[in-house]
N, C-alpha and C. Protein backbone atom coordinates (compact mmCIF):
# COMPACT_ATOMS: atom_id res chain seq x y z
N UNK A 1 125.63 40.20 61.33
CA UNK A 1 127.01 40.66 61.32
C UNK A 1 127.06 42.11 60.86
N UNK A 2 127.78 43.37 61.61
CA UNK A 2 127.77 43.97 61.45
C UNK A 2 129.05 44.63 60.23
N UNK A 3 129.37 45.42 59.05
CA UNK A 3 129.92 45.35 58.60
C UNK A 3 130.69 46.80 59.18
N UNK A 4 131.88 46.97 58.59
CA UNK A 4 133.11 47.62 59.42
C UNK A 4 132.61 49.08 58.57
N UNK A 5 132.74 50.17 59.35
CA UNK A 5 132.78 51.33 58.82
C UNK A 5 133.92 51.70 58.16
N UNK A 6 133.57 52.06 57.02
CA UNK A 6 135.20 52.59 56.20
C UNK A 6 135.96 53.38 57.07
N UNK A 7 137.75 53.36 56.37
CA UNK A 7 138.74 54.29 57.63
C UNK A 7 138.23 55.85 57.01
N UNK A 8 137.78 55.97 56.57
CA UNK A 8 137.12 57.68 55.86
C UNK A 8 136.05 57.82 55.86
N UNK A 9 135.37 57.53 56.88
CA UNK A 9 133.46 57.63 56.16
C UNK A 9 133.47 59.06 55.51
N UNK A 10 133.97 59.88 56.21
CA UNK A 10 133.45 61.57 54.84
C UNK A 10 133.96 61.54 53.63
N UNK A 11 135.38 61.24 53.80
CA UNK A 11 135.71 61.08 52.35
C UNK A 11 134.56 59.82 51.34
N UNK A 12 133.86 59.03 51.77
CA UNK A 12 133.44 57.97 51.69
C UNK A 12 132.04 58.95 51.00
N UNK A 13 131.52 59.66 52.28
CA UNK A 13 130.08 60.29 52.02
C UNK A 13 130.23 61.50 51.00
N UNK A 14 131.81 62.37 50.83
CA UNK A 14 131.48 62.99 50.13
C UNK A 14 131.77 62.23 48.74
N UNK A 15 132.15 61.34 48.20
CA UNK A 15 132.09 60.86 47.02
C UNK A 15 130.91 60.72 46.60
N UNK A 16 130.09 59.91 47.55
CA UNK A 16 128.73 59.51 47.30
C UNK A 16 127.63 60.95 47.17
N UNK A 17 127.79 61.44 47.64
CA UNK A 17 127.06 62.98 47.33
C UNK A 17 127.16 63.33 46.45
N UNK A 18 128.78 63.26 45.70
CA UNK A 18 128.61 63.72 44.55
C UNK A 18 128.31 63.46 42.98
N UNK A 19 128.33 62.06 43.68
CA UNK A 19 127.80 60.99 42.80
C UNK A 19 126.05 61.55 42.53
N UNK A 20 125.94 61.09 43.62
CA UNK A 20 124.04 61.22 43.44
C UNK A 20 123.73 62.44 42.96
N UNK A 21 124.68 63.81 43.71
CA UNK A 21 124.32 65.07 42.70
C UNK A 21 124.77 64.95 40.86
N UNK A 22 125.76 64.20 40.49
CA UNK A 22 125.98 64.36 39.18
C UNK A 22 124.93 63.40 38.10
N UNK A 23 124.77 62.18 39.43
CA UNK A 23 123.11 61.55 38.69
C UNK A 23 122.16 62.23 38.33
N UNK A 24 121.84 62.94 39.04
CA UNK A 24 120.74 63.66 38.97
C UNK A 24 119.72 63.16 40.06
N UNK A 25 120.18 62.40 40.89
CA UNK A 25 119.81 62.18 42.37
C UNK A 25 118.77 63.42 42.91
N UNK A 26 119.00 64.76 43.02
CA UNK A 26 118.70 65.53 44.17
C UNK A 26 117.52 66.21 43.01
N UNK A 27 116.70 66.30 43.71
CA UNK A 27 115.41 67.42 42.71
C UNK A 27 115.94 68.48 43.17
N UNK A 28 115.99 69.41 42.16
CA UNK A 28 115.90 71.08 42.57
C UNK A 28 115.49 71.32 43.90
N UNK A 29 115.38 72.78 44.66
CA UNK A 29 114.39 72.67 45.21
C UNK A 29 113.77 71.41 46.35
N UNK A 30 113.95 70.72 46.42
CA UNK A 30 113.57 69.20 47.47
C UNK A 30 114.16 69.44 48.37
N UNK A 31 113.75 69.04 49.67
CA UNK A 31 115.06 68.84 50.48
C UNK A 31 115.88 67.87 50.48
N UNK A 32 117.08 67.41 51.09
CA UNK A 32 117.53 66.14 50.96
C UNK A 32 117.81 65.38 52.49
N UNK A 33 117.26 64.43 53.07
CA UNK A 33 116.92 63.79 53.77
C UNK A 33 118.33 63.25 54.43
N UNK A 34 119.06 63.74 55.41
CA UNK A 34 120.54 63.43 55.97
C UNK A 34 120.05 61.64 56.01
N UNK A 35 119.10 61.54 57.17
CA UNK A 35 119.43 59.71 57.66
C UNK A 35 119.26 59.04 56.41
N UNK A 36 118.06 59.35 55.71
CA UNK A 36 117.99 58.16 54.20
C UNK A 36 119.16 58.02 53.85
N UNK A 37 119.55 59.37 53.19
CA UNK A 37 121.39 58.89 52.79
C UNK A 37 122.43 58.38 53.20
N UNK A 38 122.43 58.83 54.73
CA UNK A 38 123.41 57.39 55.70
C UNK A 38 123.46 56.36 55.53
N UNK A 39 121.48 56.15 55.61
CA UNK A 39 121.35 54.45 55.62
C UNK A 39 121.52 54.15 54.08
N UNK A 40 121.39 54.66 53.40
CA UNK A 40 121.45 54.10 52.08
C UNK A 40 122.98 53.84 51.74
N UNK A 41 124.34 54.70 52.14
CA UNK A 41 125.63 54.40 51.75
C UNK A 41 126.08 53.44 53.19
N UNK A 42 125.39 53.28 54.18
CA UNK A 42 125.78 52.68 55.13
C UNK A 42 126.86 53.64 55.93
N UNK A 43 126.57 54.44 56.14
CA UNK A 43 127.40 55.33 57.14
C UNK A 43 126.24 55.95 58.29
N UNK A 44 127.00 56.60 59.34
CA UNK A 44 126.06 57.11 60.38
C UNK A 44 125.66 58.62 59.83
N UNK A 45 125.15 59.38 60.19
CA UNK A 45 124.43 60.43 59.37
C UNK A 45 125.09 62.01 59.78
N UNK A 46 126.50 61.46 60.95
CA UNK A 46 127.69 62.63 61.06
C UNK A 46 128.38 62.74 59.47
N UNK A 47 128.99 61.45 59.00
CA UNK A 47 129.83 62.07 57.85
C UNK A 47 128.73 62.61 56.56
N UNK A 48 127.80 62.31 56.72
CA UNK A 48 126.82 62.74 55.42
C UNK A 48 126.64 63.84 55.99
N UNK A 49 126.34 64.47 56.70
CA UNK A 49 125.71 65.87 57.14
C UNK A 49 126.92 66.88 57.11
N UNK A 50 128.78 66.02 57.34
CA UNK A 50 129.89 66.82 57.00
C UNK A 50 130.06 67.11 55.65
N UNK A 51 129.66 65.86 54.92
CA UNK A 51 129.92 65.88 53.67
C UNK A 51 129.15 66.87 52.43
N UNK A 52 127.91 67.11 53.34
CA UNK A 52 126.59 67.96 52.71
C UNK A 52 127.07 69.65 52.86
N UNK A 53 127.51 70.12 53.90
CA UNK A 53 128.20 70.96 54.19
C UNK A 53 129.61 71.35 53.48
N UNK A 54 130.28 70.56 53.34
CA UNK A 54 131.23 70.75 52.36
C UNK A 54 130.67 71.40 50.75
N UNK A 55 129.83 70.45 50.56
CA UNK A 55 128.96 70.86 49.36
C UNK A 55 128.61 72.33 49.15
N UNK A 56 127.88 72.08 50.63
CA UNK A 56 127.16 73.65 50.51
C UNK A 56 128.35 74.96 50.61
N UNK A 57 129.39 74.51 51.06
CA UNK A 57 130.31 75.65 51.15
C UNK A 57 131.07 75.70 49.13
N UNK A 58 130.89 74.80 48.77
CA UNK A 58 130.80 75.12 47.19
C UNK A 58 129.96 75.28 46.46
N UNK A 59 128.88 75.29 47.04
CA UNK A 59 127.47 76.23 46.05
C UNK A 59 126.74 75.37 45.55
N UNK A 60 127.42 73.75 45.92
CA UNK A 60 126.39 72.65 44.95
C UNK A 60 125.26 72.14 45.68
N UNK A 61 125.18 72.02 47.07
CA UNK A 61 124.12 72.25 47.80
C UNK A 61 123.18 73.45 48.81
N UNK A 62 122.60 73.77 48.91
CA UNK A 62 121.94 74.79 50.07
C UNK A 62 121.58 74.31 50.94
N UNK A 63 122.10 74.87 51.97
CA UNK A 63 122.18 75.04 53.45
C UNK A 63 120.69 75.78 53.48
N UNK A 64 119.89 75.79 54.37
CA UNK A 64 118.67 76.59 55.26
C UNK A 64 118.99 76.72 56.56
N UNK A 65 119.01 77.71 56.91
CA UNK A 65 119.70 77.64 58.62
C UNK A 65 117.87 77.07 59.44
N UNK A 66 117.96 75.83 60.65
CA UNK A 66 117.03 75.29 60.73
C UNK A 66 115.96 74.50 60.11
N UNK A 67 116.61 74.22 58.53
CA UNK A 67 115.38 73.52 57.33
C UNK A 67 116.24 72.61 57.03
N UNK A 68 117.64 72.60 57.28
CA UNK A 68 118.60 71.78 56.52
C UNK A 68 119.21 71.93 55.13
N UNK A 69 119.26 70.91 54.20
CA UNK A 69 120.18 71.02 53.25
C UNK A 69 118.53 70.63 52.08
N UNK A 70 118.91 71.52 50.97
CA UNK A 70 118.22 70.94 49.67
C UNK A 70 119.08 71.44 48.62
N UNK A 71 118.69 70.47 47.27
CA UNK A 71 119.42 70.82 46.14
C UNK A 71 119.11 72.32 45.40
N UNK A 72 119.60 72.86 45.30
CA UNK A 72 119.15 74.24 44.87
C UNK A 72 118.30 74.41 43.68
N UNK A 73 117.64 74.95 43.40
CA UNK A 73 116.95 75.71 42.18
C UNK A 73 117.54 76.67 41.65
N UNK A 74 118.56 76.50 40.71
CA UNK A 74 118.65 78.10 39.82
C UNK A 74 117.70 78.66 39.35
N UNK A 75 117.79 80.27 39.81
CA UNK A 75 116.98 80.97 39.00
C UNK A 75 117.54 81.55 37.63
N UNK A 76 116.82 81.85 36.68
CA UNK A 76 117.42 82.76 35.43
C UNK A 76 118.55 84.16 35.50
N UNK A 77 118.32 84.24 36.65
CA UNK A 77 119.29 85.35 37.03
C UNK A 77 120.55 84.56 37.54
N UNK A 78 120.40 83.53 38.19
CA UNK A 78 121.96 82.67 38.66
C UNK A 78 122.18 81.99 37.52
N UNK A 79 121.63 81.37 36.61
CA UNK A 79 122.33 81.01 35.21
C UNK A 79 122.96 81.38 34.83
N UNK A 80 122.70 83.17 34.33
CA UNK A 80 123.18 83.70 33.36
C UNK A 80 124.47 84.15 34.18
N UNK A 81 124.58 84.44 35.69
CA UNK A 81 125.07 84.54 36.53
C UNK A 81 126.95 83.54 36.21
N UNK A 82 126.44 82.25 36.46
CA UNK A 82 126.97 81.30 36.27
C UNK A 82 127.89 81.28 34.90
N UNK A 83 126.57 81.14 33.66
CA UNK A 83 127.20 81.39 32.33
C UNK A 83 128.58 82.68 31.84
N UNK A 84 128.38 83.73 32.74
CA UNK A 84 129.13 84.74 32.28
C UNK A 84 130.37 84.50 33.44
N UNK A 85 130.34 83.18 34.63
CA UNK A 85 131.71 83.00 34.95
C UNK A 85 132.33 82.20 34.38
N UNK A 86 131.65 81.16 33.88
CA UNK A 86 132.30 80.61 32.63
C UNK A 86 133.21 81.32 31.52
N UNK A 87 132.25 82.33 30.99
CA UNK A 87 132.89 82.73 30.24
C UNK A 87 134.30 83.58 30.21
N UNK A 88 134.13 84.26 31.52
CA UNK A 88 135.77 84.93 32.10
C UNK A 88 136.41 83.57 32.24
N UNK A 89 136.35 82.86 32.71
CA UNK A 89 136.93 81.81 32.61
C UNK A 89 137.56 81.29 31.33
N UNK A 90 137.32 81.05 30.10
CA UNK A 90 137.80 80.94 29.36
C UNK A 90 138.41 81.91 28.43
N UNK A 91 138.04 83.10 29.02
CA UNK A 91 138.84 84.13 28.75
C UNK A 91 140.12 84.18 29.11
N UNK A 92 140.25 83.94 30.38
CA UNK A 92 141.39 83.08 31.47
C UNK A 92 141.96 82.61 30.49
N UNK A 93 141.44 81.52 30.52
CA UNK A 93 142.04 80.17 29.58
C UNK A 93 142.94 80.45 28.50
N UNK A 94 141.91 81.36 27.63
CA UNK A 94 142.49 81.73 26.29
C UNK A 94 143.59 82.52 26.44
N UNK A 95 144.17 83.42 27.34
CA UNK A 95 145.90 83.88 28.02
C UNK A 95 146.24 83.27 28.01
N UNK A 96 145.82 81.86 28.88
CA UNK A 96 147.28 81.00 29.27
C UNK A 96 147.91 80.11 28.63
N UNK A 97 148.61 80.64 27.11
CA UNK A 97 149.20 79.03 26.55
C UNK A 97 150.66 79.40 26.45
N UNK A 98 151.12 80.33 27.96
CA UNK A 98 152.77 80.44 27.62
C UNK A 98 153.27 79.36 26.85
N UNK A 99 153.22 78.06 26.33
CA UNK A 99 154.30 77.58 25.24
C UNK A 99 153.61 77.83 24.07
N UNK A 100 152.88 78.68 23.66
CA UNK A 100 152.32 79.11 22.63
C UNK A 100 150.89 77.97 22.29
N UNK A 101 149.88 78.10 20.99
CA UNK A 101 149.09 77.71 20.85
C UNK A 101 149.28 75.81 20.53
N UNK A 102 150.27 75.62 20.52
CA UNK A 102 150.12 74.10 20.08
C UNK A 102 149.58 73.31 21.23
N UNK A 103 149.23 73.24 22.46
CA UNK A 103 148.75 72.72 23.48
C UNK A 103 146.75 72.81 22.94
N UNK A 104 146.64 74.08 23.03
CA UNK A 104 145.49 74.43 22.89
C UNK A 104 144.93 73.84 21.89
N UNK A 105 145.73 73.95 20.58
CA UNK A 105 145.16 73.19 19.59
C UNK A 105 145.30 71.20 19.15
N UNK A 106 146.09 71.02 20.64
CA UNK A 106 145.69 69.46 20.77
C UNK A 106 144.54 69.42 21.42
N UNK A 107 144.62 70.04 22.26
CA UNK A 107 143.33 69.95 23.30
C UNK A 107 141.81 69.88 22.47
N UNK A 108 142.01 70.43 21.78
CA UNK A 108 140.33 71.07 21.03
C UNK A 108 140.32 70.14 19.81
N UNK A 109 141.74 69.08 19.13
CA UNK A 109 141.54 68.63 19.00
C UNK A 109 140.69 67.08 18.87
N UNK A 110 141.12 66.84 20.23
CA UNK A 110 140.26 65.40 20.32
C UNK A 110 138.93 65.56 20.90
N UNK A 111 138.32 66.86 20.70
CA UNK A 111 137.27 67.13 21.34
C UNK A 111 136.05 66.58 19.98
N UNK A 112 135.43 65.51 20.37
CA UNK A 112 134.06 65.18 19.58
C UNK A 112 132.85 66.52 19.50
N UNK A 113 132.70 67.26 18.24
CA UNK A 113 131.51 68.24 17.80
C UNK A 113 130.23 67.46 18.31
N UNK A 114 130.23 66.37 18.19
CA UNK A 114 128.51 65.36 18.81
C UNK A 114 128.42 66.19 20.65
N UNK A 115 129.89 65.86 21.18
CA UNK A 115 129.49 65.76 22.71
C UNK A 115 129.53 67.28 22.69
N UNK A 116 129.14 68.37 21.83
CA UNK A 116 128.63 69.74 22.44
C UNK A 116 129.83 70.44 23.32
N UNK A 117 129.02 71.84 23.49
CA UNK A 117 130.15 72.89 23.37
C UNK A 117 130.87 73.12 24.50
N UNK A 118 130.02 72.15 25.78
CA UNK A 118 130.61 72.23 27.05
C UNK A 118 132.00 71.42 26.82
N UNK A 119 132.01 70.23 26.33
CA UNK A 119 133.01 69.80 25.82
C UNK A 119 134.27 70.46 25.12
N UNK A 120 134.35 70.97 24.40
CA UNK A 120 135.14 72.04 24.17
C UNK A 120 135.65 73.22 25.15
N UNK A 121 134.65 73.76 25.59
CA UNK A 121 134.58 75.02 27.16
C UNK A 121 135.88 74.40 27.72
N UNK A 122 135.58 72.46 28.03
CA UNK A 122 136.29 71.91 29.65
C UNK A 122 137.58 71.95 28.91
N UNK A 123 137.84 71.33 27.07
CA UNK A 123 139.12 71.27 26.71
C UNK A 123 140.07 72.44 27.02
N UNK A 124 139.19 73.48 26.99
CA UNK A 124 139.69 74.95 26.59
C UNK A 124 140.91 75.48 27.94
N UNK A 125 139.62 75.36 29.09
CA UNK A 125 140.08 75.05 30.69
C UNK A 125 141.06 74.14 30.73
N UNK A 126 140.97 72.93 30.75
CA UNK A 126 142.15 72.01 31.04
C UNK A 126 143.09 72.07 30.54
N UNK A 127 143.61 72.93 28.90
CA UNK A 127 145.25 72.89 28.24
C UNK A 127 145.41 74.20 29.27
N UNK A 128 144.85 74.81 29.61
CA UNK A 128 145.43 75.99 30.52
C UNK A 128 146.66 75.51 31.73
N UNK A 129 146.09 74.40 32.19
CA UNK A 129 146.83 73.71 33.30
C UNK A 129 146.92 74.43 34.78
N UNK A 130 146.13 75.71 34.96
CA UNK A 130 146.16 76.23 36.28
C UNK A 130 145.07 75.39 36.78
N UNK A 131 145.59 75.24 37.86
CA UNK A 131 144.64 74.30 38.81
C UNK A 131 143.55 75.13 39.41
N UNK A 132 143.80 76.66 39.94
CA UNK A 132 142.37 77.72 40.48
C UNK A 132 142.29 77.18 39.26
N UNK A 133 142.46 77.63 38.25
CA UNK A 133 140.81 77.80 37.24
C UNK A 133 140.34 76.66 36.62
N UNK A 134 140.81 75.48 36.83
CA UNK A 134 140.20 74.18 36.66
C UNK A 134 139.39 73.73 37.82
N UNK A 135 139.79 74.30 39.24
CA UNK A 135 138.80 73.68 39.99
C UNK A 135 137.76 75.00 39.96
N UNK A 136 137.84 75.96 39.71
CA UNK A 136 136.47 77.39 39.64
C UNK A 136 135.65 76.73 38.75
N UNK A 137 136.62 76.04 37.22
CA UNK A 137 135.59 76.15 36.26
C UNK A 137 134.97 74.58 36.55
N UNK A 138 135.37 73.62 37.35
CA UNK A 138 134.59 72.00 37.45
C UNK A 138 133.37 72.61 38.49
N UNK A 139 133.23 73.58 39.37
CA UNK A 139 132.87 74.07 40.55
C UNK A 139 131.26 74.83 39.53
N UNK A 140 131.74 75.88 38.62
CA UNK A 140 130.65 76.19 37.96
C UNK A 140 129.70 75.28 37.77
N UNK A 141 130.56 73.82 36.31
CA UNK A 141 129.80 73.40 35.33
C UNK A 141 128.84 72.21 36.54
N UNK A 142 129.69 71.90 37.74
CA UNK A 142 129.17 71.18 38.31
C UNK A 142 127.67 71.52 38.98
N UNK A 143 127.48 73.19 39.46
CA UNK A 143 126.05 73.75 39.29
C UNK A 143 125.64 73.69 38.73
N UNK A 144 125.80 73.99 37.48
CA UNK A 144 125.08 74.34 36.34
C UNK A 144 124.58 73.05 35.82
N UNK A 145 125.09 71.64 35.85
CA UNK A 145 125.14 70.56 35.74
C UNK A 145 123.72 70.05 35.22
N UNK A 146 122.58 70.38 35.85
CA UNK A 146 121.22 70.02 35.17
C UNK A 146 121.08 70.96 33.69
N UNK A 147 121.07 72.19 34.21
CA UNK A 147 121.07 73.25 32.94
C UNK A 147 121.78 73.08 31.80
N UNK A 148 123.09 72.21 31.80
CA UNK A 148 123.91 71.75 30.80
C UNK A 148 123.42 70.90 30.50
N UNK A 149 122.79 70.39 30.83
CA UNK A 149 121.74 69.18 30.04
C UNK A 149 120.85 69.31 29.26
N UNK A 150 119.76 70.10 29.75
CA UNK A 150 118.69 70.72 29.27
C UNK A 150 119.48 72.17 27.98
N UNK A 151 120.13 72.36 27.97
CA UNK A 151 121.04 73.00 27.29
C UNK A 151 121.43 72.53 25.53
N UNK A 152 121.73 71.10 26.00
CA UNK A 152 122.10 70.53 25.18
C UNK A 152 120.75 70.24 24.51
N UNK A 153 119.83 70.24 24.38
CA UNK A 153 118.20 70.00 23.53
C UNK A 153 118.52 71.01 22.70
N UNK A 154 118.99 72.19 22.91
CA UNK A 154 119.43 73.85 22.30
C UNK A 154 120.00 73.59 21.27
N UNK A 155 121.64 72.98 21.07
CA UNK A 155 122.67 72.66 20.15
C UNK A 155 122.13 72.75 18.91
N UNK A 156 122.45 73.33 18.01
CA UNK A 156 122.42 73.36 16.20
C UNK A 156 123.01 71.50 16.50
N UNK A 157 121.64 70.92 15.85
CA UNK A 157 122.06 69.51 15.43
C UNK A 157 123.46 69.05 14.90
N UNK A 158 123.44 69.96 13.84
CA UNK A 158 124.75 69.77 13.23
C UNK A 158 125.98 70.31 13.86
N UNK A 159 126.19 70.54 14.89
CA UNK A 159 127.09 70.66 15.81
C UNK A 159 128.45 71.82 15.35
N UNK A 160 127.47 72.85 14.29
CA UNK A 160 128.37 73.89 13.94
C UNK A 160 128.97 74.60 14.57
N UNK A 161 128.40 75.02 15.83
CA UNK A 161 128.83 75.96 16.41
C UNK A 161 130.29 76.02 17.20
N UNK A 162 130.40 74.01 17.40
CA UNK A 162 131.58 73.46 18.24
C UNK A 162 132.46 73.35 16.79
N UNK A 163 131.97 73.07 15.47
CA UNK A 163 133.07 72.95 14.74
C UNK A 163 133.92 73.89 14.53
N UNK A 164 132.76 75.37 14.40
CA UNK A 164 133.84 76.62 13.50
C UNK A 164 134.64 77.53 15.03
N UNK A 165 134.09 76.73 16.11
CA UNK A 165 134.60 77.08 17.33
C UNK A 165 136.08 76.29 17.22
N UNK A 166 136.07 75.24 16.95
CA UNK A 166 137.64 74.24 16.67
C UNK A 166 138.33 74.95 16.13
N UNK A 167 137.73 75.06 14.52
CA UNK A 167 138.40 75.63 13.56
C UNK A 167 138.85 76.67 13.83
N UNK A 168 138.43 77.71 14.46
CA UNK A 168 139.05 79.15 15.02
C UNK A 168 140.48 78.83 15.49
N UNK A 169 140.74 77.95 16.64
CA UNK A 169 141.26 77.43 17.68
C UNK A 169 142.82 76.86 16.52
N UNK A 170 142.52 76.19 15.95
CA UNK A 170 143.24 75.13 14.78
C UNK A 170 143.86 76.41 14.19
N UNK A 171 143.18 77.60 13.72
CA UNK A 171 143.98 78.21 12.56
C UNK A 171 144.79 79.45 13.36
N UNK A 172 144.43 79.16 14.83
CA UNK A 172 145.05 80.49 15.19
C UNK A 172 144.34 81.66 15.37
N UNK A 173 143.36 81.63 15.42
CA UNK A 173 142.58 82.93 14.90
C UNK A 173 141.48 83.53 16.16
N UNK A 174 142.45 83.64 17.55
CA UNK A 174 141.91 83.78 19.30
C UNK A 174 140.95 84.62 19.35
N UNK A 175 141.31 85.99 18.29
CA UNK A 175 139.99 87.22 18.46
C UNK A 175 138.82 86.53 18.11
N UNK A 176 138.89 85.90 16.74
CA UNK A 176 137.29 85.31 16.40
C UNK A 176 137.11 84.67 17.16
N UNK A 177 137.59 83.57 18.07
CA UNK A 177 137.10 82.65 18.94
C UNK A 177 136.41 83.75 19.52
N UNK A 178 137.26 84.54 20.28
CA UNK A 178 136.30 85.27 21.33
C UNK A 178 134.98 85.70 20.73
N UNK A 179 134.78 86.27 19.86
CA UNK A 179 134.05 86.46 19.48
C UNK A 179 133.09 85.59 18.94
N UNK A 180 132.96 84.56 19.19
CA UNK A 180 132.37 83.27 18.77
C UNK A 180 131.51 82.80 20.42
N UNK A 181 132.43 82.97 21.19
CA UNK A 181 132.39 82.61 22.56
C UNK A 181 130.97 83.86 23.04
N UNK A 182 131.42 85.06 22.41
CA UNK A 182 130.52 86.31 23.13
C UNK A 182 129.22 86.04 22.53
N UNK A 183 129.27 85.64 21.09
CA UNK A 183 128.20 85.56 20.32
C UNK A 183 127.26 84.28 21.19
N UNK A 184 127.75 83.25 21.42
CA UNK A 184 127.09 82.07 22.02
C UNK A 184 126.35 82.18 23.73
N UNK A 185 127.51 83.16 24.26
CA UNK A 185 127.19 83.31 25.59
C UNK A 185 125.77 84.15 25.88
N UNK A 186 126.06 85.08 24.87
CA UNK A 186 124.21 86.34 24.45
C UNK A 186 123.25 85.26 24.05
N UNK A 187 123.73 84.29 23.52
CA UNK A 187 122.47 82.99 23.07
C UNK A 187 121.88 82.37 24.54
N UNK A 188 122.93 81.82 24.95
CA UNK A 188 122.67 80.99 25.66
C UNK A 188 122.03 82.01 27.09
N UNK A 189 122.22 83.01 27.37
CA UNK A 189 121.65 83.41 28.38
C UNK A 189 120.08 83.95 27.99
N UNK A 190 120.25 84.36 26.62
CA UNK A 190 118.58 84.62 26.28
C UNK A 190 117.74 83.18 26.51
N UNK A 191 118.18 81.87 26.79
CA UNK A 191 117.47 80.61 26.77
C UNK A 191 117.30 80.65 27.94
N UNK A 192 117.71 81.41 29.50
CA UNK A 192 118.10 81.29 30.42
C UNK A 192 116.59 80.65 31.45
N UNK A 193 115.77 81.66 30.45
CA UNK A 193 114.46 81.31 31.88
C UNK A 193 113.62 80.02 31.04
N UNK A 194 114.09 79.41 30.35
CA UNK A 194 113.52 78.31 29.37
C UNK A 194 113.99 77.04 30.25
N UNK A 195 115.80 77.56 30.20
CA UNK A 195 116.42 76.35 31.00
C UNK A 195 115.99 75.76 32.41
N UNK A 196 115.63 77.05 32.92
CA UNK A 196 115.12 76.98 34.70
C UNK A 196 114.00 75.86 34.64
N UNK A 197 113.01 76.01 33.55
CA UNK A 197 112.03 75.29 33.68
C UNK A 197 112.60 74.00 33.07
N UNK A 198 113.49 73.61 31.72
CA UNK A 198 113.89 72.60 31.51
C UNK A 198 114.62 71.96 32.56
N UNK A 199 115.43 72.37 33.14
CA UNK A 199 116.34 71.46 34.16
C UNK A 199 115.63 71.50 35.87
N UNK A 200 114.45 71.76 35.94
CA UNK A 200 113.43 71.59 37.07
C UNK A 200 113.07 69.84 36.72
């Protein structure tokens, strides 16, 4: 018995893509095999190959013109690349609380110091409420996505850096954030060619 093709297979295939990319499905570098993945979500290997393309037109997969599609390899130069759009980004962020700071400082509230500083970054983004810069900044972290992992081995155990980052946030005090933010971002890009090899 044959089973019915969903009324969306792309919408169908791109979920599943992005699934397996946020698993950690795709090796760096590898290529990724269009029919395996058809047959594996049960679709024909048109909506996976639409759906891969979609990807690649957001930077989370690479296109090869004639090689096909593989998961990309950041280099230390697209990290830091990456890292410093982040960081305009929450520069962004940190403008936008036309009803003043009480949004911002719920937001950063319920943010757990354990789950690390990306955690905080996404709170920072999301009380903003502009939708460009929530989907730029899901679009980054979603590259960067292995490297934020391997990232996290980095973290001061004691999870200072996300606390006195709160605390800034809590007392009002936006210049030091920034400056908290600049101080971390010079960290984190000096780790940059460490990460390449950690998140390989």
């Amino acid at each position: 018995m044959q089973t019915a093709e969903p009324r969306d297979p792309y919408g169908t295939a791109l979920g599943a893509m992005k699934r397996f990319a946020e698993a950690g499905r795709f090796v760096p570098g590898e290529p990724i095999v269009v029919t395996e993945l058809a047959a594996e979500v049960g679709l024909s290997a048109t909506p996976v190959r639409e759906a891969l393309a979609c990807l690649a037109g957001q930077g989370l997969i690479e296109r090869r013109r004639g090689r096909g599609y593989f998961y990309p390899a950041l280099t230390a130069a697209e990290i830091i690349d990456l890292f410093e759009l982040q960081l305009a980004y929450l520069h962004a962020a940190l403008t936008l609380y036309p009803r003043g700071l009480t949004p911002l400082r719920k937001a950063v509230a319920g943010v757990d110091p354990r789950d690390g500083v990306q955690a905080l970054f996404d709170a920072v983004i999301t009380q903003s409420t502009n939708a460009a810069l929530l989907l730029a900044h899901q679009r980054v972290a979603d590259r960067l996505k292995a490297v934020l992992k391997a990232e996290r081995t980095h973290e001061d155990p004691d999870n200072a850096t996300v606390k006195i980052m709160v605390e800034a946030i809590v007392q009002g005090r936006i210049p030091d954030l920034i400056g908290l933010l600049e101080t971390h971002h010079e960290r984190r890009c000096a780790q940059a060619a460490t990460l390449v090899i950690e998140a390989a």
